[in-house]
C-alpha atoms as a PDB file:
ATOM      1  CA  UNK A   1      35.358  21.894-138.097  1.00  0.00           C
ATOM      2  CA  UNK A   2      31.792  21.343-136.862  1.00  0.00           C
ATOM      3  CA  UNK A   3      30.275  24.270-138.625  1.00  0.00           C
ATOM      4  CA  UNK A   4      29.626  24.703-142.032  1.00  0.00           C
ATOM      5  CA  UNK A   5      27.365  27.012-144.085  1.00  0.00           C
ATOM      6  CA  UNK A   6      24.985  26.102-146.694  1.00  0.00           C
ATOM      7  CA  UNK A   7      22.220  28.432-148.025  1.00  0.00           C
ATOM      8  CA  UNK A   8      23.264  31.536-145.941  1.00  0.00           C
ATOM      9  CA  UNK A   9      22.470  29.496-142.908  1.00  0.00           C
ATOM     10  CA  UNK A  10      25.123  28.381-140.214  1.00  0.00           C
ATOM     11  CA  UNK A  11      25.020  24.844-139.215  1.00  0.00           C
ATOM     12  CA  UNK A  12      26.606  23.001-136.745  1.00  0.00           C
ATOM     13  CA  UNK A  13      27.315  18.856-137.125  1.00  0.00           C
ATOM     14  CA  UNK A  14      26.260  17.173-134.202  1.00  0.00           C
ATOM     15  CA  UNK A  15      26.216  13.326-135.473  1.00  0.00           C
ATOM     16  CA  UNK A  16      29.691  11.642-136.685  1.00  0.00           C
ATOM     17  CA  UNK A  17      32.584  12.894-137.312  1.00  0.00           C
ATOM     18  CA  UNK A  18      32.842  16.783-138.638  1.00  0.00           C
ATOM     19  CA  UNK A  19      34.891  17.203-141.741  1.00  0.00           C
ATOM     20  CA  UNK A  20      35.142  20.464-141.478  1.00  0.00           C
ATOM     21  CA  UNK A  21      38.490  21.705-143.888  1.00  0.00           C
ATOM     22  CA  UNK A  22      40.056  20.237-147.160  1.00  0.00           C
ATOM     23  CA  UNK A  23      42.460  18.170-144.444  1.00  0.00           C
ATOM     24  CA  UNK A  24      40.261  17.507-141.743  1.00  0.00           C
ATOM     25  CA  UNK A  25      38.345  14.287-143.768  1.00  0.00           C
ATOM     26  CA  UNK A  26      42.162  13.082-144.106  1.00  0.00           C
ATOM     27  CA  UNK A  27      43.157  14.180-139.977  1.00  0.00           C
ATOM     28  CA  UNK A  28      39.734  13.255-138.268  1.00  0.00           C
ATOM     29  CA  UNK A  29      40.307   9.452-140.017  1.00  0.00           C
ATOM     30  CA  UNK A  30      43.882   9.234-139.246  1.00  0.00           C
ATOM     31  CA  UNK A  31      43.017  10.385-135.601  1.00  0.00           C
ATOM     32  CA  UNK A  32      39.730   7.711-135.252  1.00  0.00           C
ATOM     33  CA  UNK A  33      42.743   5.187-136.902  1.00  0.00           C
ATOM     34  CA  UNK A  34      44.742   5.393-134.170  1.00  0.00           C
ATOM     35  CA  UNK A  35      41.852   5.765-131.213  1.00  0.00           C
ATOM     36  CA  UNK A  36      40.541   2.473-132.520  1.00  0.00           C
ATOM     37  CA  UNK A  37      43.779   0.802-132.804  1.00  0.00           C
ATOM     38  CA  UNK A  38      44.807   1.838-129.355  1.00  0.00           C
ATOM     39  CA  UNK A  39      41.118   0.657-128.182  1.00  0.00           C
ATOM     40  CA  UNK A  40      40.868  -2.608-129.639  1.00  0.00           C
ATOM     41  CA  UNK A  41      44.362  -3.225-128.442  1.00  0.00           C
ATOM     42  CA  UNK A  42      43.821  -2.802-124.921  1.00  0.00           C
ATOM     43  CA  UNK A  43      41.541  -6.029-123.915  1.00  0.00           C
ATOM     44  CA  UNK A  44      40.176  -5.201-119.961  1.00  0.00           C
ATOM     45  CA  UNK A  45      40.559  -8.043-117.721  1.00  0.00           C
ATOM     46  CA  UNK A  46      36.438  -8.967-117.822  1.00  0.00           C
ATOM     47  CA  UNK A  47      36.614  -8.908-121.703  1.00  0.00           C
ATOM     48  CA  UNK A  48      34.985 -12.095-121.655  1.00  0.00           C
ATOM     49  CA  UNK A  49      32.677 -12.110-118.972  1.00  0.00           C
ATOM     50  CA  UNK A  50      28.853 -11.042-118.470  1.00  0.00           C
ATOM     51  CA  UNK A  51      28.467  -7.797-120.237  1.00  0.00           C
ATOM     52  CA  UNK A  52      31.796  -7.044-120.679  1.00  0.00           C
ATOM     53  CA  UNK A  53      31.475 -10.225-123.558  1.00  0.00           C
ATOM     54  CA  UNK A  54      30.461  -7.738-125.945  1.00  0.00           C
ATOM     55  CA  UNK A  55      33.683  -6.044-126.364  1.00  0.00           C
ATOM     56  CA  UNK A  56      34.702  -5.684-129.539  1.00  0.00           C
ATOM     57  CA  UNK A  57      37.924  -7.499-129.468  1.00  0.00           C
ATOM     58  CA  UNK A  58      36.453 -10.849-129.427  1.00  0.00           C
ATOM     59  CA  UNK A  59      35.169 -10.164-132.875  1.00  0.00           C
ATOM     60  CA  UNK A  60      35.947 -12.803-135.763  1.00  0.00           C
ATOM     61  CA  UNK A  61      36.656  -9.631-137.578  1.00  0.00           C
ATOM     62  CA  UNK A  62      37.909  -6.628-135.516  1.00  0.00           C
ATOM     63  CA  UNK A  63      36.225  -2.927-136.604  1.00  0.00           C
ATOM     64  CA  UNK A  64      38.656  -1.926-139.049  1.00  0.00           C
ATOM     65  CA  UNK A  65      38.772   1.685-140.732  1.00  0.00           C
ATOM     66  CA  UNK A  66      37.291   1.799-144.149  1.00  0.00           C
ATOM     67  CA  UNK A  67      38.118   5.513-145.192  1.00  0.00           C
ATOM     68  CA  UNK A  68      35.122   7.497-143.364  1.00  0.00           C
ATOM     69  CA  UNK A  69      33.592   3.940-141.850  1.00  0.00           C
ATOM     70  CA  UNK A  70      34.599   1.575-139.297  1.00  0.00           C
ATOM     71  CA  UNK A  71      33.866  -2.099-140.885  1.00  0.00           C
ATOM     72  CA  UNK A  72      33.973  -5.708-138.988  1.00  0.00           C
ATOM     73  CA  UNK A  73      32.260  -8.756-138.928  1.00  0.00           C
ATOM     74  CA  UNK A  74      30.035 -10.013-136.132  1.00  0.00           C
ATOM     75  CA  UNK A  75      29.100 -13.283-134.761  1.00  0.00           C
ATOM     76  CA  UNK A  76      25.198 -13.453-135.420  1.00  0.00           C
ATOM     77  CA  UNK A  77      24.420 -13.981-131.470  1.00  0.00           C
ATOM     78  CA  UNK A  78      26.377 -10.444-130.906  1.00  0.00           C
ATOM     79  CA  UNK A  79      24.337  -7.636-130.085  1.00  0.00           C
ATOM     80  CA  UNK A  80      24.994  -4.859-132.911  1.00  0.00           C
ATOM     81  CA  UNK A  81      23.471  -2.182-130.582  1.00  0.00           C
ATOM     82  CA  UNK A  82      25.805  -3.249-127.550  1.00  0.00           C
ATOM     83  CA  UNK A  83      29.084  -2.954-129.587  1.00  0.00           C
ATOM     84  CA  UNK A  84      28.213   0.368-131.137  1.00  0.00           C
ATOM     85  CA  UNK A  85      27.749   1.708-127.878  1.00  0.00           C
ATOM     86  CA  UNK A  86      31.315   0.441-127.051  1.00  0.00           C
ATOM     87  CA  UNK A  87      32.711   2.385-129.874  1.00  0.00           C
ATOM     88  CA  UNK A  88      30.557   5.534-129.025  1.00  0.00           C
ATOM     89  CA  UNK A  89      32.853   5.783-126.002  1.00  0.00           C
ATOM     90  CA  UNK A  90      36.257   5.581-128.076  1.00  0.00           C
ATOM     91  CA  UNK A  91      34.783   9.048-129.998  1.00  0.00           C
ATOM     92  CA  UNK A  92      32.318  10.129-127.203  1.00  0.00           C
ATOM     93  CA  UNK A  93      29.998  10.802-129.974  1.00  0.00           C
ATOM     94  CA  UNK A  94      26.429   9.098-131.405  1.00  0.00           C
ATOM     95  CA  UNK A  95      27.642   6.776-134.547  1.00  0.00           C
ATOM     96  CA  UNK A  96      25.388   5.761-137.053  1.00  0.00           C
ATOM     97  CA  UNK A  97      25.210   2.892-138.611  1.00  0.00           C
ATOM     98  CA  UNK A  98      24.728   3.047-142.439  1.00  0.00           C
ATOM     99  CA  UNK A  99      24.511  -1.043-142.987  1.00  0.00           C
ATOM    100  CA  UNK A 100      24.571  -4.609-141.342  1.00  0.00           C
ATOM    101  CA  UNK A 101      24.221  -7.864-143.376  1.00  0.00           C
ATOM    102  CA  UNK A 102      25.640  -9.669-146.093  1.00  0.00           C
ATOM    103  CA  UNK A 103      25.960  -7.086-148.353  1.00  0.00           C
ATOM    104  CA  UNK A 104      26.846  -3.458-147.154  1.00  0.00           C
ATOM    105  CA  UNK A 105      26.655  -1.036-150.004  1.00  0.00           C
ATOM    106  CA  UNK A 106      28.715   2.488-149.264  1.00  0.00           C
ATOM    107  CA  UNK A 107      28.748   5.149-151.774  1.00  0.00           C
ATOM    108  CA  UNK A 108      31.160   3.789-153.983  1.00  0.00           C
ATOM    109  CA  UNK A 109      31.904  -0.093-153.498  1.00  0.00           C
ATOM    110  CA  UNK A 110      29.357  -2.817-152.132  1.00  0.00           C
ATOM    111  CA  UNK A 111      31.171  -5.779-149.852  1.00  0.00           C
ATOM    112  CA  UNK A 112      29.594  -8.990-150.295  1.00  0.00           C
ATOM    113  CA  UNK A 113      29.923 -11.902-147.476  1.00  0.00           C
ATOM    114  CA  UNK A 114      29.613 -15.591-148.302  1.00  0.00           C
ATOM    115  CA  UNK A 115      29.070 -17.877-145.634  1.00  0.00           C
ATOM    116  CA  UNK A 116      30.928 -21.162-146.085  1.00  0.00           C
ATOM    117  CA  UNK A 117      29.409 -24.428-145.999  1.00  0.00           C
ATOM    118  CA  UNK A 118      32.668 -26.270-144.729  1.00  0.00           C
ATOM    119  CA  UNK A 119      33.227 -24.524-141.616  1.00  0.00           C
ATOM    120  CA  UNK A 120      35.722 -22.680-143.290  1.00  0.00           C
ATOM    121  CA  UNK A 121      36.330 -18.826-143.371  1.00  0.00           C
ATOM    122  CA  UNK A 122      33.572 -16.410-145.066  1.00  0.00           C
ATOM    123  CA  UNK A 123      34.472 -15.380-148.114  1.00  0.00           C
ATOM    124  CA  UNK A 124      34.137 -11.579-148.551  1.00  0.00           C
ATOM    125  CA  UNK A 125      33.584 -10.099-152.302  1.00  0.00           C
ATOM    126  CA  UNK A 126      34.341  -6.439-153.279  1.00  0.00           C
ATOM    127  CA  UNK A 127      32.781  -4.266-156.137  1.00  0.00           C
ATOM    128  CA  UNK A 128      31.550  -1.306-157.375  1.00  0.00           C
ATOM    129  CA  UNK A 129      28.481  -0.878-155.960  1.00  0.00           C
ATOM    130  CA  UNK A 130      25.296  -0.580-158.671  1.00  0.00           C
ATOM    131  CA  UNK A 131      22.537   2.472-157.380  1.00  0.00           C
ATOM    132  CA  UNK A 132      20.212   0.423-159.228  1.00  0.00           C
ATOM    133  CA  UNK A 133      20.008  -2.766-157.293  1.00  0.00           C
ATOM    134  CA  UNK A 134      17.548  -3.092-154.770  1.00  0.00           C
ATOM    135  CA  UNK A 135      20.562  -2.905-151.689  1.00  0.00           C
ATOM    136  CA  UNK A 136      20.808   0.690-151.996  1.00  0.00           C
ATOM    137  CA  UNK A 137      19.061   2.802-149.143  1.00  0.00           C
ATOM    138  CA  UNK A 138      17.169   5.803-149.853  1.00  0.00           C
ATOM    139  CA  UNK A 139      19.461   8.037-148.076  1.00  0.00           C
ATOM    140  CA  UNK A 140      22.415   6.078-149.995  1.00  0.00           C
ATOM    141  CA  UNK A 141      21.204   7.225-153.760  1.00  0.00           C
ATOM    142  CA  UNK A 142      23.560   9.097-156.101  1.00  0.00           C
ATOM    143  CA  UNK A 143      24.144  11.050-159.300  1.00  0.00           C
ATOM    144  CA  UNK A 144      27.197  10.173-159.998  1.00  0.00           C
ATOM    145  CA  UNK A 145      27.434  12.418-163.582  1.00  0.00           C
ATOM    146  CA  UNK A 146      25.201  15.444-164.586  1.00  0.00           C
ATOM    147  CA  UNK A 147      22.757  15.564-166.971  1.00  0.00           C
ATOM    148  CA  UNK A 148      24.058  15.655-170.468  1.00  0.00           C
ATOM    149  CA  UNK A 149      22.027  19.248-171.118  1.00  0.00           C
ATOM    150  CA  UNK A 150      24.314  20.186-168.070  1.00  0.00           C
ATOM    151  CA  UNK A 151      26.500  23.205-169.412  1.00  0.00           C
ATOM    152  CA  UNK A 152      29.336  22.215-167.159  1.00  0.00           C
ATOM    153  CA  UNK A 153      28.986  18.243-168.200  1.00  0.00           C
ATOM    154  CA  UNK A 154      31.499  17.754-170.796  1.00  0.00           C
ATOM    155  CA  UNK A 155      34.293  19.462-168.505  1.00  0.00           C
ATOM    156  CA  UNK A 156      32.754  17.492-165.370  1.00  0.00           C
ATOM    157  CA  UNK A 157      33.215  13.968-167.596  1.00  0.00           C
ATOM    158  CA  UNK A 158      36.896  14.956-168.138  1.00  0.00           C
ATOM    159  CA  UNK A 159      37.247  14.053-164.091  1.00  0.00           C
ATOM    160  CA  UNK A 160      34.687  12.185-163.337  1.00  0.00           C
ATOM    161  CA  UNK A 161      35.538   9.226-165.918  1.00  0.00           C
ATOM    162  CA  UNK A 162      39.336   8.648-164.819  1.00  0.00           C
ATOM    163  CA  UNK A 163      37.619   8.568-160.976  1.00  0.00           C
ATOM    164  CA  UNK A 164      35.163   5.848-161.716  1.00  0.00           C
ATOM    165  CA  UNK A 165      37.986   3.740-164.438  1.00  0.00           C
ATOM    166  CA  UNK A 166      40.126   3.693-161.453  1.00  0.00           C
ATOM    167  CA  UNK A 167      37.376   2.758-159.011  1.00  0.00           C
ATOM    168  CA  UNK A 168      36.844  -0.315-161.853  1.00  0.00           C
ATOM    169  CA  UNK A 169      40.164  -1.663-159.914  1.00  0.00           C
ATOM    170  CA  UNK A 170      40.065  -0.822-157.232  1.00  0.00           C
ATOM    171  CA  UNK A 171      36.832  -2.322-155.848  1.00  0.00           C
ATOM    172  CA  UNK A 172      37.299  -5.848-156.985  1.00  0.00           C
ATOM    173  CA  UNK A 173      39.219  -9.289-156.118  1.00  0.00           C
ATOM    174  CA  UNK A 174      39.306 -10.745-160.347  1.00  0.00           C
ATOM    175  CA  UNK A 175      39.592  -9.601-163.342  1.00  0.00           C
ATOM    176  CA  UNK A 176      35.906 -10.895-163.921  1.00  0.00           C
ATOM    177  CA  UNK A 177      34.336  -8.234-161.119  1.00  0.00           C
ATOM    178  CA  UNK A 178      36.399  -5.695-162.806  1.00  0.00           C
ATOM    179  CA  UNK A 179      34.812  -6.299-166.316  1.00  0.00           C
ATOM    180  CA  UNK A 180      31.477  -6.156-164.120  1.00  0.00           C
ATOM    181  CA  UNK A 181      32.335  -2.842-162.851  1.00  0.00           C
ATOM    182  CA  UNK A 182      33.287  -1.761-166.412  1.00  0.00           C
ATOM    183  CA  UNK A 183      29.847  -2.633-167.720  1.00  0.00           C
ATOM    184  CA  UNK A 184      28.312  -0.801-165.240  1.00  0.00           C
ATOM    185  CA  UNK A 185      29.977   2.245-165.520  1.00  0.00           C
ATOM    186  CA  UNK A 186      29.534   2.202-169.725  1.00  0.00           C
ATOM    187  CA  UNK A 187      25.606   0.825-168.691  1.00  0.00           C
ATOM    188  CA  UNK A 188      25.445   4.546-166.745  1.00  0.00           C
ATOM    189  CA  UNK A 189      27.144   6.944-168.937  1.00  0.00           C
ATOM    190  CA  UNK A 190      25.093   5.398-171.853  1.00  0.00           C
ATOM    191  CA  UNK A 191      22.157   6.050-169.921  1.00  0.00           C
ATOM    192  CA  UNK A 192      22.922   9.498-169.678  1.00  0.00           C
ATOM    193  CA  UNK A 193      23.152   9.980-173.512  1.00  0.00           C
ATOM    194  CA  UNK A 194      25.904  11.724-173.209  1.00  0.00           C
ATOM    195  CA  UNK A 195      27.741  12.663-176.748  1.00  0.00           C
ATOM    196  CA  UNK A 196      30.380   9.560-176.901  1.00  0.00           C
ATOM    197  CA  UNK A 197      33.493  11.671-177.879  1.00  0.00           C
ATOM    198  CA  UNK A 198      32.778  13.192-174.056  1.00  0.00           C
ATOM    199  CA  UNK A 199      33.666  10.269-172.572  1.00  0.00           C
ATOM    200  CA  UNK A 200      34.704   7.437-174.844  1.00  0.00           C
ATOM    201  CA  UNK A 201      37.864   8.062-175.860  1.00  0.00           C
ATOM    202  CA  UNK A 202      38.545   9.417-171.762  1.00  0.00           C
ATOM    203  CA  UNK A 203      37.818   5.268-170.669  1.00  0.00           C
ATOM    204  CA  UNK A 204      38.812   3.985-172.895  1.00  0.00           C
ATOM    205  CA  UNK A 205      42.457   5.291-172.161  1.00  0.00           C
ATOM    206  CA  UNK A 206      41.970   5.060-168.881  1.00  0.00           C
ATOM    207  CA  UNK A 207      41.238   1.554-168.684  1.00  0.00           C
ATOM    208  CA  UNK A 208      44.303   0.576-170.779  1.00  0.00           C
ATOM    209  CA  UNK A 209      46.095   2.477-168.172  1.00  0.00           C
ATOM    210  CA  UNK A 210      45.267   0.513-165.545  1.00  0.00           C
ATOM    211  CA  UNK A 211      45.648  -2.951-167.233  1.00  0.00           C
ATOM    212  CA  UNK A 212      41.449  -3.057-167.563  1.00  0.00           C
ATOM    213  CA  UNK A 213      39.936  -4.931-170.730  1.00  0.00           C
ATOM    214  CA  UNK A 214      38.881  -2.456-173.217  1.00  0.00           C
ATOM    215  CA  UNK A 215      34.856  -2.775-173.506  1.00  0.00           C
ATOM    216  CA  UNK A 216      33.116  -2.893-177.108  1.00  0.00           C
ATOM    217  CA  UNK A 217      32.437   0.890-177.694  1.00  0.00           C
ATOM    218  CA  UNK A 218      31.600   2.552-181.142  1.00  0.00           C
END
């Protein structure tokens, strides 16, 4: 599952986790799952002394799967390089890590931390994560739909609309971050200039499938 062809040229992964097959995404996350599980379960009798402080399962937040990613929460004195070498040893491979901060933006959400003022817990906000703002890395920028002079566009809209009205629920905690998520998809596709009866009619039904306010659309 490590090697993969693109251009007539044979490469071979050598960073993360190799996805290989139409299963292996679905296996390799499943097997990290239960490798991680098993790890953070099994606290050595020095977890909290010297070096040995830095293991993972003293976390306020334990590293959690998050589909391809492996997401926790840190105490701000904790060395992030430290506890990514301790998970290096769980896949005896080099990990990389694609955020840290207050805001961690993956391809499709962007998680939001809150500290709170009252010693109580953070609070921690999901939603669909805008390529616009000024969070996004470089190497995190997408196209999520074609260009409307795309000859494959209007067939691409017919699955890529139903993706992103379900992605409108799924990445947020109210009904207000959903209506966020709404405008931003409509603020994309509008961009595009895509011909409405493409995709208007498509979210439209969509949305009122999955219980979603209906936005203002002509």
């Amino acid at each position: 599952n490590d090697l993969f062809v693109y251009l007539n040229v044979v490469y071979r992964q050598i960073r993360g986790i190799a996805i290989g097959g139409t299963c292996s995404s679905q296996l390799a996350c499943a097997d990290c799952m239960v490798s991680e599980y098993n790890y953070l379960q099994t606290v050595p009798p020095f977890a909290l002394q010297g070096l040995a402080s830095l293991h993972p399962c003293i976390l306020p937040v334990k590293p959690g799967r998050f589909r391809d990613n492996c997401l926790g929460m840190k105490f701000v004195s904790t060395s992030f390089d430290d506890l990514q070498s301790w998970l290096e040893g769980v896949y005896n491979l080099q990990l990389q890590c694609e955020g840290m901060g207050d805001i961690w933006t993956t391809l499709q959400g962007e998680i939001q931390v809150d500290q709170a003022t009252d010693h109580s817990p953070p609070i921690i906000h999901i939603r669909l994560a805008d390529k616009g703002t000024k969070f996004t890395k470089a190497h995190q920028c997408l196209m999520r739909y074609p260009d409307a002079y795309a000859p494959k566009a209007p067939r691409t809209l017919k699955s890529l609309v139903p993706a992103m009205s379900k992605n409108c629920a799924y990445y947020r905690d109210t009904l207000a971050d959903a209506q966020s998520n709404i405008e931003l998809v409509v603020r994309d596709l509008q961009g595009k200039e895509y011909c409405k009866r493409w995709w208007v009619p498509c979210l439209k039904g969509c949305l009122d499938k999955w219980g979603l306010p209906l936005p203002a659309l002509s």
